[in-house]
Structures are given as C-alpha cells and as structure tokens.
N, C-alpha and C. Protein backbone atom coordinates (compact mmCIF):
# COMPACT_ATOMS: atom_id res chain seq x y z
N UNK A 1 -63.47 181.68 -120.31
CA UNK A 1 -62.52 182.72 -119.98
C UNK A 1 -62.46 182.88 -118.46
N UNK A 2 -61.06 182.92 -117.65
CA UNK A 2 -60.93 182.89 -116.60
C UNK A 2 -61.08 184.71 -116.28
N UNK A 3 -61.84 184.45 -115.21
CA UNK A 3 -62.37 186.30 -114.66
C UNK A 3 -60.96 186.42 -112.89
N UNK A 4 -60.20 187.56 -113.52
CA UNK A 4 -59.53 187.89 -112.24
C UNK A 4 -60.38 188.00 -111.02
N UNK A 5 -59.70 187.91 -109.86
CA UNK A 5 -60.22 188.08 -108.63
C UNK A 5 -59.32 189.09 -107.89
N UNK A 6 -59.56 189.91 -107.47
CA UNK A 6 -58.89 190.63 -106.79
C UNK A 6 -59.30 190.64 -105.10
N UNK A 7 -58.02 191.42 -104.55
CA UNK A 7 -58.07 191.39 -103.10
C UNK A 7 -58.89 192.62 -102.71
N UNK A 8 -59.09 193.86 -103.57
CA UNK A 8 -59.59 194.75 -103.13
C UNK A 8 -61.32 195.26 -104.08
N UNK A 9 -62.11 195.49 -103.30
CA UNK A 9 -62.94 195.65 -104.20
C UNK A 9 -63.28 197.18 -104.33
N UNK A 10 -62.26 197.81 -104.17
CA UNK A 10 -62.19 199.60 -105.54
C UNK A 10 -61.02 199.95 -105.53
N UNK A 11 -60.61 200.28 -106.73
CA UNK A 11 -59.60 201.15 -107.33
C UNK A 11 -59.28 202.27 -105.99
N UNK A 12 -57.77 202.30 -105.37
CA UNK A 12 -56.98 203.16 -104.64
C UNK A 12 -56.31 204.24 -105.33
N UNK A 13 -56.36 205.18 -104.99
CA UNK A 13 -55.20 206.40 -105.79
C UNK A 13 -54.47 206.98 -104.06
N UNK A 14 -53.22 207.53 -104.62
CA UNK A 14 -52.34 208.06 -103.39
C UNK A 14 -53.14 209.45 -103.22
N UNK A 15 -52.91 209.89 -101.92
CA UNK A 15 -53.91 210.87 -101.93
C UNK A 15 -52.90 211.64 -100.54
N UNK A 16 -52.27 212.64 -101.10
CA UNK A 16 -51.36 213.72 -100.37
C UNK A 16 -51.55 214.63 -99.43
N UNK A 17 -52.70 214.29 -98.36
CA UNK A 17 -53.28 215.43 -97.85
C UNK A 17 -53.32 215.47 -95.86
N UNK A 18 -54.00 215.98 -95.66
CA UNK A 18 -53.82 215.76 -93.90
C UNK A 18 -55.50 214.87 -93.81
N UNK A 19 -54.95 214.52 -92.59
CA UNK A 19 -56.50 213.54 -91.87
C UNK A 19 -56.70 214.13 -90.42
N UNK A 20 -57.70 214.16 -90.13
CA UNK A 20 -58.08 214.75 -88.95
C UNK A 20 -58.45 213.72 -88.02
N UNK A 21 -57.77 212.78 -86.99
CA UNK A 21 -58.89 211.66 -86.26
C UNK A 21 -59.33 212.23 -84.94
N UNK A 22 -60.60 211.71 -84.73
CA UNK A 22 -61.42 212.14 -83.24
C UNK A 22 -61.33 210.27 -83.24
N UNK A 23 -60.93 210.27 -82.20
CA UNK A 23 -60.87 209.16 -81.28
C UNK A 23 -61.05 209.28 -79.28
N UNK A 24 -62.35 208.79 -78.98
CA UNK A 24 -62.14 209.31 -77.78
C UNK A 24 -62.33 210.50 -77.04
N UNK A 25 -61.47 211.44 -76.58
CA UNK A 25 -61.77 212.64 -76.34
C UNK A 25 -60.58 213.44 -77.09
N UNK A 26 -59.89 212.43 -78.00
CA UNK A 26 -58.22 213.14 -78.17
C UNK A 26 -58.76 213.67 -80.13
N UNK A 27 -58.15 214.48 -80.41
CA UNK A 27 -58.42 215.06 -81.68
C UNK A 27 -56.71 215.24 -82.40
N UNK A 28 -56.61 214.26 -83.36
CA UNK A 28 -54.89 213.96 -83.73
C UNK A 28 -55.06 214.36 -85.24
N UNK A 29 -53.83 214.93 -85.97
CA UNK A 29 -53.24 214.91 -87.28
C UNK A 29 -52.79 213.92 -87.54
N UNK A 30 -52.93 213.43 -89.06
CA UNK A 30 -52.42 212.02 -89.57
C UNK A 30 -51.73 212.80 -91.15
N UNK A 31 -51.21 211.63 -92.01
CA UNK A 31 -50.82 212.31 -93.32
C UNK A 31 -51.57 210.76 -93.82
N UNK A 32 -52.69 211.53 -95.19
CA UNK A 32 -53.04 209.89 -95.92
C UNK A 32 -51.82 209.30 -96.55
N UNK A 33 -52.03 208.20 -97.23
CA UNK A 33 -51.25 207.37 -98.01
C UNK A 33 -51.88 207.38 -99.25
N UNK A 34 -53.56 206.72 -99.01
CA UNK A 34 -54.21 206.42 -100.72
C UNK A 34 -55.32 206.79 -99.74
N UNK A 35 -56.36 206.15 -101.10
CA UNK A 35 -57.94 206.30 -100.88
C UNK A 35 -58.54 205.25 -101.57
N UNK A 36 -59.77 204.96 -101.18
CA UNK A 36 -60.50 204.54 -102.10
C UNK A 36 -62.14 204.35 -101.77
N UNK A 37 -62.97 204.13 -102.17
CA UNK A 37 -64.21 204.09 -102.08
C UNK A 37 -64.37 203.39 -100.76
N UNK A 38 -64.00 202.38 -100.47
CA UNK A 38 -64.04 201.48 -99.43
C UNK A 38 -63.27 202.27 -97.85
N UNK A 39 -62.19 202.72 -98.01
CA UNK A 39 -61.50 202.96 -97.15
C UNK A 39 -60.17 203.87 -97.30
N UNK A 40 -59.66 204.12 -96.38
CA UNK A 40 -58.19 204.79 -96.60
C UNK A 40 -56.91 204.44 -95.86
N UNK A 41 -55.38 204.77 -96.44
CA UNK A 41 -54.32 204.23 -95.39
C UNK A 41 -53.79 205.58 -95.10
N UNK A 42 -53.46 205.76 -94.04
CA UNK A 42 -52.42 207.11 -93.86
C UNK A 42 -52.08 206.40 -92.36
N UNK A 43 -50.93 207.98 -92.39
CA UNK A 43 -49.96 207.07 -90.86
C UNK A 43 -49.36 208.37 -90.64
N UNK A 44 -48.57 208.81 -89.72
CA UNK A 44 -48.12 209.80 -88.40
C UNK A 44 -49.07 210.01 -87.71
N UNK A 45 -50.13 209.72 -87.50
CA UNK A 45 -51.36 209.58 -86.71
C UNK A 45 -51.41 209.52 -85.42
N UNK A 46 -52.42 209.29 -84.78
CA UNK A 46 -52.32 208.35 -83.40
C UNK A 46 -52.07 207.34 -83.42
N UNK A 47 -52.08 206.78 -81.94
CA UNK A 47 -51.60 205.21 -82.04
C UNK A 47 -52.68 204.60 -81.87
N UNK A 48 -53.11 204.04 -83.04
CA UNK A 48 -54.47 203.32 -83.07
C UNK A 48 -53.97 201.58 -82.90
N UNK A 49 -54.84 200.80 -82.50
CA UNK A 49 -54.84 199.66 -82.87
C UNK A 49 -55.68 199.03 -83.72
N UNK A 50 -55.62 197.27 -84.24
CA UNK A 50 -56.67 197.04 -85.12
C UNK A 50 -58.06 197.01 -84.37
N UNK A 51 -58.88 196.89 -84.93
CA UNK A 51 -60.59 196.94 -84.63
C UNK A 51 -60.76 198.80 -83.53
N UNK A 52 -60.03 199.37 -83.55
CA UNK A 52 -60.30 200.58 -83.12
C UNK A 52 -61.20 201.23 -84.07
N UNK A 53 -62.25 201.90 -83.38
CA UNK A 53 -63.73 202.98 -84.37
C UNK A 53 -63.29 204.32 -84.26
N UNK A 54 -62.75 205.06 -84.58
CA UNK A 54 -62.97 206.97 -84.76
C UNK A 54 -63.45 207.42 -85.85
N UNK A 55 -63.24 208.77 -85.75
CA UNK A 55 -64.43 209.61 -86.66
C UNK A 55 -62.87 210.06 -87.37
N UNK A 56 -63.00 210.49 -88.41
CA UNK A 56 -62.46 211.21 -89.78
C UNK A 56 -62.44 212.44 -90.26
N UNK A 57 -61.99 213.40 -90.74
CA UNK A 57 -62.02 214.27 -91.37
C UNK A 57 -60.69 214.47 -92.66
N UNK A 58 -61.45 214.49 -93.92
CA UNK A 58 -59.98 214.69 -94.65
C UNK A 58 -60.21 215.28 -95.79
N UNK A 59 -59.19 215.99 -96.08
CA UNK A 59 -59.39 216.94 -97.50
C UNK A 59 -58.91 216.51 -98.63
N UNK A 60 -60.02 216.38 -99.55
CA UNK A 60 -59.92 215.78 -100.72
C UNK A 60 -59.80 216.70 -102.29
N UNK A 61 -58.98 216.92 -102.74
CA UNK A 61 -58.97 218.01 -103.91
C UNK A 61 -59.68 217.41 -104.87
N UNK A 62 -60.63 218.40 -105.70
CA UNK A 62 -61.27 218.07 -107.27
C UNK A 62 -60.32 218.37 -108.75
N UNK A 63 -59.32 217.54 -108.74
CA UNK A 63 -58.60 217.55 -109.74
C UNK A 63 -59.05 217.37 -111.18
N UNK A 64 -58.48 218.73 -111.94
CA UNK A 64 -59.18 218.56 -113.12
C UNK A 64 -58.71 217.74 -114.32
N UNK A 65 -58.42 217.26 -115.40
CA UNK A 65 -57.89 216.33 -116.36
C UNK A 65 -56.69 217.47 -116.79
N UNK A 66 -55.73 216.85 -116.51
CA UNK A 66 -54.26 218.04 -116.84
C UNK A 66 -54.47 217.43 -118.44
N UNK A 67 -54.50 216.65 -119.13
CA UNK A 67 -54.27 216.45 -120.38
C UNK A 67 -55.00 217.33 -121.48
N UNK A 68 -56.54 218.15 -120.56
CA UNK A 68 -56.88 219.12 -121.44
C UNK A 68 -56.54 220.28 -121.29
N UNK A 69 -55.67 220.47 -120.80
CA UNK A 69 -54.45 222.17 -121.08
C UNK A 69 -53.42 221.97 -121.47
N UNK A 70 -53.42 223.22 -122.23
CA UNK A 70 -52.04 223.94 -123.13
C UNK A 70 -51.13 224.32 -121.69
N UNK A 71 -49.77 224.17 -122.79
CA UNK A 71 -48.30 224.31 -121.75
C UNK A 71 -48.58 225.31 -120.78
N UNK A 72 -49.56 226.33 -121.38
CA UNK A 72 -49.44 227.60 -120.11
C UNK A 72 -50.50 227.66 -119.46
N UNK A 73 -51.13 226.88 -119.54
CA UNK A 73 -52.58 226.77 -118.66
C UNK A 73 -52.14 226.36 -117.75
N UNK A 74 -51.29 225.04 -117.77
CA UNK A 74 -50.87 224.34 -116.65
C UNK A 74 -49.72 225.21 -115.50
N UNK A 75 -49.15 225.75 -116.74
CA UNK A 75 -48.22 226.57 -115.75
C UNK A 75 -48.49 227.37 -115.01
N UNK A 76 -49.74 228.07 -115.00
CA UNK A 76 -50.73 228.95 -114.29
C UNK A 76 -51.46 228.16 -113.24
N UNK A 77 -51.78 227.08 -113.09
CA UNK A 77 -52.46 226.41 -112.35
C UNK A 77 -51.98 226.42 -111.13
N UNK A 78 -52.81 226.42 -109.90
CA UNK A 78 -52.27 226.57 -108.75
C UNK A 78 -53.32 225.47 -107.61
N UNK A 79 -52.25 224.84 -107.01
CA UNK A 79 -52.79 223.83 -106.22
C UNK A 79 -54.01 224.25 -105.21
N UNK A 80 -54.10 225.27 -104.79
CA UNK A 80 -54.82 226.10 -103.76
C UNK A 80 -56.55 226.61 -104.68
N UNK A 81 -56.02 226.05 -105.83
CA UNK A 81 -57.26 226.77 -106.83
C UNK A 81 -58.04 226.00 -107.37
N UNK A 82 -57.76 224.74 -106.67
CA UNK A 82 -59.07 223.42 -107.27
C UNK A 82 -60.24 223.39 -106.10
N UNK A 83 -61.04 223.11 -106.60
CA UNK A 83 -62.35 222.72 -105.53
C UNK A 83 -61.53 221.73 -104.45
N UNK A 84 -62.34 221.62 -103.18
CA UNK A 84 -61.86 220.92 -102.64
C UNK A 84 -63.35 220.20 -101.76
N UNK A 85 -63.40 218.88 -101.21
CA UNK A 85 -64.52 218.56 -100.51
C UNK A 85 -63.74 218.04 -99.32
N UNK A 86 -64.35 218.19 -97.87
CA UNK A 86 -63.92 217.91 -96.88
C UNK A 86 -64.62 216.68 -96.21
N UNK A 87 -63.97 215.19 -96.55
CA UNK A 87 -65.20 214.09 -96.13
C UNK A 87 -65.14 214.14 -94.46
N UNK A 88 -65.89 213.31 -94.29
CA UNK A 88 -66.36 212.62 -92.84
C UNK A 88 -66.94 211.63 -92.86
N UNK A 89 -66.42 210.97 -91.93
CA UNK A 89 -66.68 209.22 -91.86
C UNK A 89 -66.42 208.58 -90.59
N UNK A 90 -67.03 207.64 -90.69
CA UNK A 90 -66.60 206.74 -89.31
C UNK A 90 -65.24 205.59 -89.76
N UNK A 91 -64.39 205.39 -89.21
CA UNK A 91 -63.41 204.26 -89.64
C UNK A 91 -63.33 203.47 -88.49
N UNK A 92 -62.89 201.92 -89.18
CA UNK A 92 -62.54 200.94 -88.66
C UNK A 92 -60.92 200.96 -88.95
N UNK A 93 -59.93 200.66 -88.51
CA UNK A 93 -58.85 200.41 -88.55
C UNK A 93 -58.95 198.91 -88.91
N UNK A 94 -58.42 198.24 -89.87
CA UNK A 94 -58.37 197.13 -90.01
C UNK A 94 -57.59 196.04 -90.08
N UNK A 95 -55.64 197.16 -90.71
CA UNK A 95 -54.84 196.73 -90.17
C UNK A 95 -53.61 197.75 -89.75
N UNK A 96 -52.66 197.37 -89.20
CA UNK A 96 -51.43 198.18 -88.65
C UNK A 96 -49.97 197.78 -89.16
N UNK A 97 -49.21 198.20 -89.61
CA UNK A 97 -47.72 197.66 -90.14
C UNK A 97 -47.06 198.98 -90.16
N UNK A 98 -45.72 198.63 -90.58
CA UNK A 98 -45.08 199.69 -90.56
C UNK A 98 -44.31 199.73 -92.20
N UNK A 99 -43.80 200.45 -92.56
CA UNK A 99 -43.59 200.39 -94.28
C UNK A 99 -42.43 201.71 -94.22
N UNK A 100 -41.55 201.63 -95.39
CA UNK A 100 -40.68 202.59 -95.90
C UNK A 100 -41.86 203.60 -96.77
N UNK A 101 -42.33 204.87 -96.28
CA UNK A 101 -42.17 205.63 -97.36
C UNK A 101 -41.82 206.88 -97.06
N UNK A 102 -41.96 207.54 -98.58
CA UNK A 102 -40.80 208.84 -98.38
C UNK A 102 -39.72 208.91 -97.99
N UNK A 103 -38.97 207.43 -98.18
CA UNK A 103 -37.67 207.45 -97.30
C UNK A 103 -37.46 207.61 -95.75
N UNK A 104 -38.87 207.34 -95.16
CA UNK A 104 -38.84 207.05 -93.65
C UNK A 104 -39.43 206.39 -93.64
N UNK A 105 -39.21 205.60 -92.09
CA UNK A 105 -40.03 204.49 -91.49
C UNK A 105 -41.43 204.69 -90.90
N UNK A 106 -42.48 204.59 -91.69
CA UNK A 106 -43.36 205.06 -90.64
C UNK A 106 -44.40 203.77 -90.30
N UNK A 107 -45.03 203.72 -89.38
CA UNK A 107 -46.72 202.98 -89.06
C UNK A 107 -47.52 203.35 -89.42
N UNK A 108 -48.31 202.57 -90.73
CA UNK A 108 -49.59 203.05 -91.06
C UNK A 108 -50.93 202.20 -90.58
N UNK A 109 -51.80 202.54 -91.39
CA UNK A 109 -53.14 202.51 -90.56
C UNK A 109 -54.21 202.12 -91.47
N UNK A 110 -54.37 200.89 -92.27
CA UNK A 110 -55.60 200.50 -93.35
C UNK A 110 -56.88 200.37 -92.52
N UNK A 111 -57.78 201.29 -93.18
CA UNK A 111 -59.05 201.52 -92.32
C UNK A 111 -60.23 201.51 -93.58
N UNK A 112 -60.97 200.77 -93.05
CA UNK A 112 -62.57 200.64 -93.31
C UNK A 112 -63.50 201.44 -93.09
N UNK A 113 -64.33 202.63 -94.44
CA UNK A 113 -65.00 203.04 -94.06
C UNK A 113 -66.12 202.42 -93.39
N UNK A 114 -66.43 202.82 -92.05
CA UNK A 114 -68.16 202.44 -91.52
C UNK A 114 -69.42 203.10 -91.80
N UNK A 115 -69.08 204.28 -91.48
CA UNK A 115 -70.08 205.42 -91.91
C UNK A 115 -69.75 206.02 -92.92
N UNK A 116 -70.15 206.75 -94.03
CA UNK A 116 -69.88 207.53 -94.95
C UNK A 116 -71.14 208.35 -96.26
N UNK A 117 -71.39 209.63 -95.87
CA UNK A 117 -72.09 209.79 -97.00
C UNK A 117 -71.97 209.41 -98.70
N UNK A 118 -72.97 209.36 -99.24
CA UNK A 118 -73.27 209.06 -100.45
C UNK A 118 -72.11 209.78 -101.18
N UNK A 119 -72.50 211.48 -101.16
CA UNK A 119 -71.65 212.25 -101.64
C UNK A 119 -70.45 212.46 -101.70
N UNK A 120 -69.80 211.92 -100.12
CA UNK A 120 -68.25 211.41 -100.17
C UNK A 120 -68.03 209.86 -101.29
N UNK A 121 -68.79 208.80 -100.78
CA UNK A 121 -68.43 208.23 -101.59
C UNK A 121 -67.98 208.98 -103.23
N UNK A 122 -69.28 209.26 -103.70
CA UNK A 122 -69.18 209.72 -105.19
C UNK A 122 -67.85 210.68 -105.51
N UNK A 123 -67.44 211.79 -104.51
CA UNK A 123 -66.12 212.28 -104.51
C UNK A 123 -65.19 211.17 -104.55
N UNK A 124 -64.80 210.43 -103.94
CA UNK A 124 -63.53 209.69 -103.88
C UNK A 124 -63.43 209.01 -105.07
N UNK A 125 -64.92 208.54 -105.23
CA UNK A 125 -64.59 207.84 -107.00
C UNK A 125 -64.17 208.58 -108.06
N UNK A 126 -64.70 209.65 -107.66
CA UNK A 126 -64.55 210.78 -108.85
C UNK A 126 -62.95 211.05 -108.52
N UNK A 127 -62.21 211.07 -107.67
CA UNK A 127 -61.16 211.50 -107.24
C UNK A 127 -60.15 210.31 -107.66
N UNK A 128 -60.60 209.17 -107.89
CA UNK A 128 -59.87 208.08 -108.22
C UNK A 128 -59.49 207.93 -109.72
N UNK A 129 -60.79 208.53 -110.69
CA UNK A 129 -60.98 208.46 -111.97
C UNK A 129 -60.16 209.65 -112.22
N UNK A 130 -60.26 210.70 -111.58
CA UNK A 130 -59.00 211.58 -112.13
C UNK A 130 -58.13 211.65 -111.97
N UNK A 131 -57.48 210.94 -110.63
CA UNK A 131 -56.19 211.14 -110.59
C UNK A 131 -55.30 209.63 -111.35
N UNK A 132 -56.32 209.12 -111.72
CA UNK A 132 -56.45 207.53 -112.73
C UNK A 132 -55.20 208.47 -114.13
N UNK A 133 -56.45 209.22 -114.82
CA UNK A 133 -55.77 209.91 -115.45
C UNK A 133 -54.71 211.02 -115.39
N UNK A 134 -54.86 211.81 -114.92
CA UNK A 134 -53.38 212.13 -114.61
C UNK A 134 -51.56 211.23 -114.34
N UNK A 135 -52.10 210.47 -113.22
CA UNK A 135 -50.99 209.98 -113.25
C UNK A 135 -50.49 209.34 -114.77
N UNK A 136 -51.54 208.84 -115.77
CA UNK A 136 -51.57 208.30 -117.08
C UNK A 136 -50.62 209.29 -117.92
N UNK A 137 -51.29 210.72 -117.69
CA UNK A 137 -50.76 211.61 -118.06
C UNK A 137 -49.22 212.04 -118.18
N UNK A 138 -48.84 211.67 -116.51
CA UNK A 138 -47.91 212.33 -116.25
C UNK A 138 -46.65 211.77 -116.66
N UNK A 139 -47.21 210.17 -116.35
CA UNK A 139 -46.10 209.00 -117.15
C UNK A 139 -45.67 209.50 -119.05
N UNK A 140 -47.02 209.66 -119.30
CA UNK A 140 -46.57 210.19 -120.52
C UNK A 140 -45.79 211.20 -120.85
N UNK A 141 -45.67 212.44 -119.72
CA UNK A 141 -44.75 213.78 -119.81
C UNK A 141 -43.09 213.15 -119.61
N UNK A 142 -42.84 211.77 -118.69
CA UNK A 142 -41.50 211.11 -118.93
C UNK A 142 -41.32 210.59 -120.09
N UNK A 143 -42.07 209.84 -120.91
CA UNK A 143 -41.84 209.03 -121.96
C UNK A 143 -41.65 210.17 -123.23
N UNK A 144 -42.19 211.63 -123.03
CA UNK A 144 -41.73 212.13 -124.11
C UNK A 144 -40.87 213.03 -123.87
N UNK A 145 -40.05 212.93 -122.75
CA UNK A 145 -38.93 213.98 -122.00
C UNK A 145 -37.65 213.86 -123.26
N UNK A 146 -37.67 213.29 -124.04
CA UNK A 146 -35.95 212.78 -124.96
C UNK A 146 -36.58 213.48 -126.38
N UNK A 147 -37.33 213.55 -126.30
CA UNK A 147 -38.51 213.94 -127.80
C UNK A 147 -38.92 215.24 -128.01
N UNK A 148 -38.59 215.34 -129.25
CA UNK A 148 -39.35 216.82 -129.24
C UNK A 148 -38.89 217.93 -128.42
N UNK A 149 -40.30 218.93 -128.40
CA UNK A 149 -39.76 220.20 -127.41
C UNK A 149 -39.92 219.23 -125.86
N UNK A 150 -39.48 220.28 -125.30
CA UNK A 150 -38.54 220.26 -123.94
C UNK A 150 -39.88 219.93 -122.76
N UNK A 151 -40.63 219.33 -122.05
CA UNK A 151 -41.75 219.13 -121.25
C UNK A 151 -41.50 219.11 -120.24
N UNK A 152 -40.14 219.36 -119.56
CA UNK A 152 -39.66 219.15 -118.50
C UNK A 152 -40.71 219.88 -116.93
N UNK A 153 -41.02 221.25 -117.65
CA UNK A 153 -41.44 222.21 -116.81
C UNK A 153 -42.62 221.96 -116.30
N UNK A 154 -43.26 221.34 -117.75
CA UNK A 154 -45.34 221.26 -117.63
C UNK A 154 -45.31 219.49 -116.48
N UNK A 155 -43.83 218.74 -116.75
CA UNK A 155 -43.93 217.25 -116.01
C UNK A 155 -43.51 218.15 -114.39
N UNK A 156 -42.97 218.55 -113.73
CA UNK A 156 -42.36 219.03 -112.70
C UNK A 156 -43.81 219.73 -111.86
N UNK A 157 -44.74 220.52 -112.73
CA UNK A 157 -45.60 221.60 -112.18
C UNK A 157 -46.96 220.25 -111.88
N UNK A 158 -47.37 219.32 -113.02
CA UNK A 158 -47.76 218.07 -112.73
C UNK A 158 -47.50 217.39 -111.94
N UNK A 159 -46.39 216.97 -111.63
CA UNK A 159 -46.34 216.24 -110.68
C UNK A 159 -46.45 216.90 -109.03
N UNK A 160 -45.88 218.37 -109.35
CA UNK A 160 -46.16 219.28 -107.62
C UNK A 160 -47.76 219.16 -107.76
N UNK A 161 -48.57 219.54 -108.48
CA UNK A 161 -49.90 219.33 -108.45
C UNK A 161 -50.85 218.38 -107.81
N UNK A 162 -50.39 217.41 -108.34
CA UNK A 162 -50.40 216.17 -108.29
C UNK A 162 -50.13 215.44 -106.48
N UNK A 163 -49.00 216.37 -106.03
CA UNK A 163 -48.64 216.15 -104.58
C UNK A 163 -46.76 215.50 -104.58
N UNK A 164 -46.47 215.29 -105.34
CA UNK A 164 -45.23 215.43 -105.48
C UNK A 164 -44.25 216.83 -105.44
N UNK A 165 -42.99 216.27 -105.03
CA UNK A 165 -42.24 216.73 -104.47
C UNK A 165 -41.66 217.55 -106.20
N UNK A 166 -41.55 218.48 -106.92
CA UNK A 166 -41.23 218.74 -107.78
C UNK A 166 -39.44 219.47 -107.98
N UNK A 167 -38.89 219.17 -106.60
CA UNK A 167 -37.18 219.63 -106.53
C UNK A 167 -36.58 218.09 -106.93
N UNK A 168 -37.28 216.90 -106.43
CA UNK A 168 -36.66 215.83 -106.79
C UNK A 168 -36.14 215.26 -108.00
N UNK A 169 -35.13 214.71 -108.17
CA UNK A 169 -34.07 213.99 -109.42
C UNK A 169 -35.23 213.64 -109.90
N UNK A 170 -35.09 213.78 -111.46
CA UNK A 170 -36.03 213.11 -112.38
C UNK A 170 -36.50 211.77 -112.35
N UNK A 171 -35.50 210.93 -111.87
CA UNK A 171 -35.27 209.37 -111.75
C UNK A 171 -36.41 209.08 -110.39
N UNK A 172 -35.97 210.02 -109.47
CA UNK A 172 -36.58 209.71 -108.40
C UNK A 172 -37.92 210.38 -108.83
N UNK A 173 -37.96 210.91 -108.74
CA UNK A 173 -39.96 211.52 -109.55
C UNK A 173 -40.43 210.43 -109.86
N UNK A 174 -39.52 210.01 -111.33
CA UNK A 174 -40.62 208.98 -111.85
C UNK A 174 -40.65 207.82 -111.41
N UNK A 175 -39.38 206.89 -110.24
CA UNK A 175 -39.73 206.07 -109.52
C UNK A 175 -41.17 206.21 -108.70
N UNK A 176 -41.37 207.32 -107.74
CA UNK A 176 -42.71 207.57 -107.02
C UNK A 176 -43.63 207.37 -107.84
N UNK A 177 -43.81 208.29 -108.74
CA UNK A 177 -45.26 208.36 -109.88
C UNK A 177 -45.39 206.98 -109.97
N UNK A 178 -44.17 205.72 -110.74
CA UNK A 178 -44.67 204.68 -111.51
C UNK A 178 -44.85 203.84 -109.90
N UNK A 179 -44.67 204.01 -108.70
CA UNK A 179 -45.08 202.98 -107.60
C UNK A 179 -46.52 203.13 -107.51
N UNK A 180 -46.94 204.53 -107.26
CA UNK A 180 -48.45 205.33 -107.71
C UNK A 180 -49.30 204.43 -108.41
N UNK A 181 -48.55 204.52 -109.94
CA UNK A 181 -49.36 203.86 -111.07
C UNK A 181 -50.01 202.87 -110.54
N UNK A 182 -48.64 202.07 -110.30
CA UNK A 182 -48.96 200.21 -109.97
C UNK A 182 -49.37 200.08 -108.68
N UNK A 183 -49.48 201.04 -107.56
CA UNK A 183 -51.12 200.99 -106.86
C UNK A 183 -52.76 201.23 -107.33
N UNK A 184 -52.46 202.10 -108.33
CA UNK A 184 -53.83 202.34 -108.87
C UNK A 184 -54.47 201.05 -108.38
N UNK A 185 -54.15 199.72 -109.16
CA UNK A 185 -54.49 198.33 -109.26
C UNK A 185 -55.35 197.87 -108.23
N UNK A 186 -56.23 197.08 -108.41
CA UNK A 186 -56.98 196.46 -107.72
C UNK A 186 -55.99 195.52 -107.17
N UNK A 187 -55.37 195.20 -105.56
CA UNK A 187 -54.39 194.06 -105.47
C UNK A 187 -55.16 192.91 -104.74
C-alpha cells in the first residue's frame, strides 16, 4: 500500500484574528490567515522579508464543538464568550507572495515557528481539531438548508462565530467555508 506524502507536516485551520509583531524596535498589527502547529500565515503586517526572526503575539479562541447545541444554545452564543489563549513565539518568515483574499490583494507572510511553548503548541492543536469540526459542521448546516426546518439562522450565527462574515450571499459563505475545508488538508 502506497503511504501519501505530504508537503506539510500539521493540519492548518484559518484562524480570524489579529497578530502582534515585535521586530526590531518597531511593534506592528498583522491579520492571520491559518495556523498550525508548525507555524502561521497572516499579512497587512510589516514589511518583512524571507529569513527575517521577530517575536509574535496572537489571539487564539477555545472553540467549543457547535454540533453539541440545540438551535438556541447556539443562538445565544457569543463570540466574546469563549476562552481565549494569547500565544507567543519566535517566527521565522519563510516565505512572502502576494494572494487574492477577501477580495483584496494582499502580501502574506508563511512563518516558522522557532520558539514556542509546549502549551501553545497543545492550544493550536486543540484549535485545529475543533475548528476541524466545526467547519464539518457547518458544511453540513448548507447541505441541509433545502430540507426540513429552516437552519438558515443557526448556519449564519456559525459561520459569524466561526469568523465569517455572516451579511454575505449564501453562495458566497459557502464558497469561503468550502476553500477553509480544502485547506484543512495537509498540502
């Protein structure tokens, strides 16, 4: 039996939040892209180059499994009301490009953790495995949108949760979510 090989060695999830870089004497805002055990991409940042070292700061939410609440649990749920852990790390920048997202052009920034506690690690995995599921989840709140009662509300409050934009066309929602998905992937 042939064993895949992949390019990355851990599971990435998109990860919606601000980054803090100390580089130098300068202290800059970034927006992430993903995460993963290994490293992270985000971009509006500074202007880093490759093999550049700074320090990190970024906020990571403890997302709980949306699939074990009822319609109104979720609807009660409030983004501001999950645990949250604040990592720190040393990064390597490893590479630089520029990419369409959100419908703008921006420069991002694939970086190598160098330094990193244990405990961050174990967050991000943990952060990977849940938002693993959820997004699982959330795909499922489209596939049963034609069916049954009406899910429209509990998929919309999921996906703002989640870090999505929840005013956006349905079409466009679930384009983002399923690009999401098919990053999960080891590439």
């Amino acid at each position: 039996m042939n064993q895949k090989t992949y390019k990355r060695a851990h599971l990435r999830a998109p990860l919606k939040s601000k980054i803090i870089c100390a580089l130098d004497d300068q202290v800059l805002l970034g927006q992430t892209m993903n995460i993963s055990e290994g490293g992270i991409l985000f971009s509006k940042g500074p202007k880093l180059s490759q093999g550049d070292e700074f320090h990190l700061m970024v906020d990571l939410p403890d997302y709980p499994n949306f699939s074990n609440f009822d319609k109104e649990e979720i609807l009660d749920l409030e983004w501001y009301s999950f645990e949250r852990e604040v990592m720190r790390a040393k990064a390597k920048v490893m590479r630089v490009y520029e990419t369409d997202f959100n419908d703008e052009r921006v420069e991002c920034y694939g970086c190598s953790f160098l330094e990193a506690d244990k405990n961050s690690i174990l967050f991000i995995k943990n952060y990977v495995e849940s938002y693993s599921k959820n997004i699982v989840y959330l795909l499922g709140l489209f596939e049963s949108l034609g069916r049954g009662r009406l899910k429209l509300p509990i998929l919309r409050k999921v996906g703002f949760l989640m870090g999505y934009n929840s005013d956006d066309k349905i079409h466009i929602l679930r384009s983002r979510v399923l690009h999401d998905y098919r990053s999960l992937e080891k590439l």
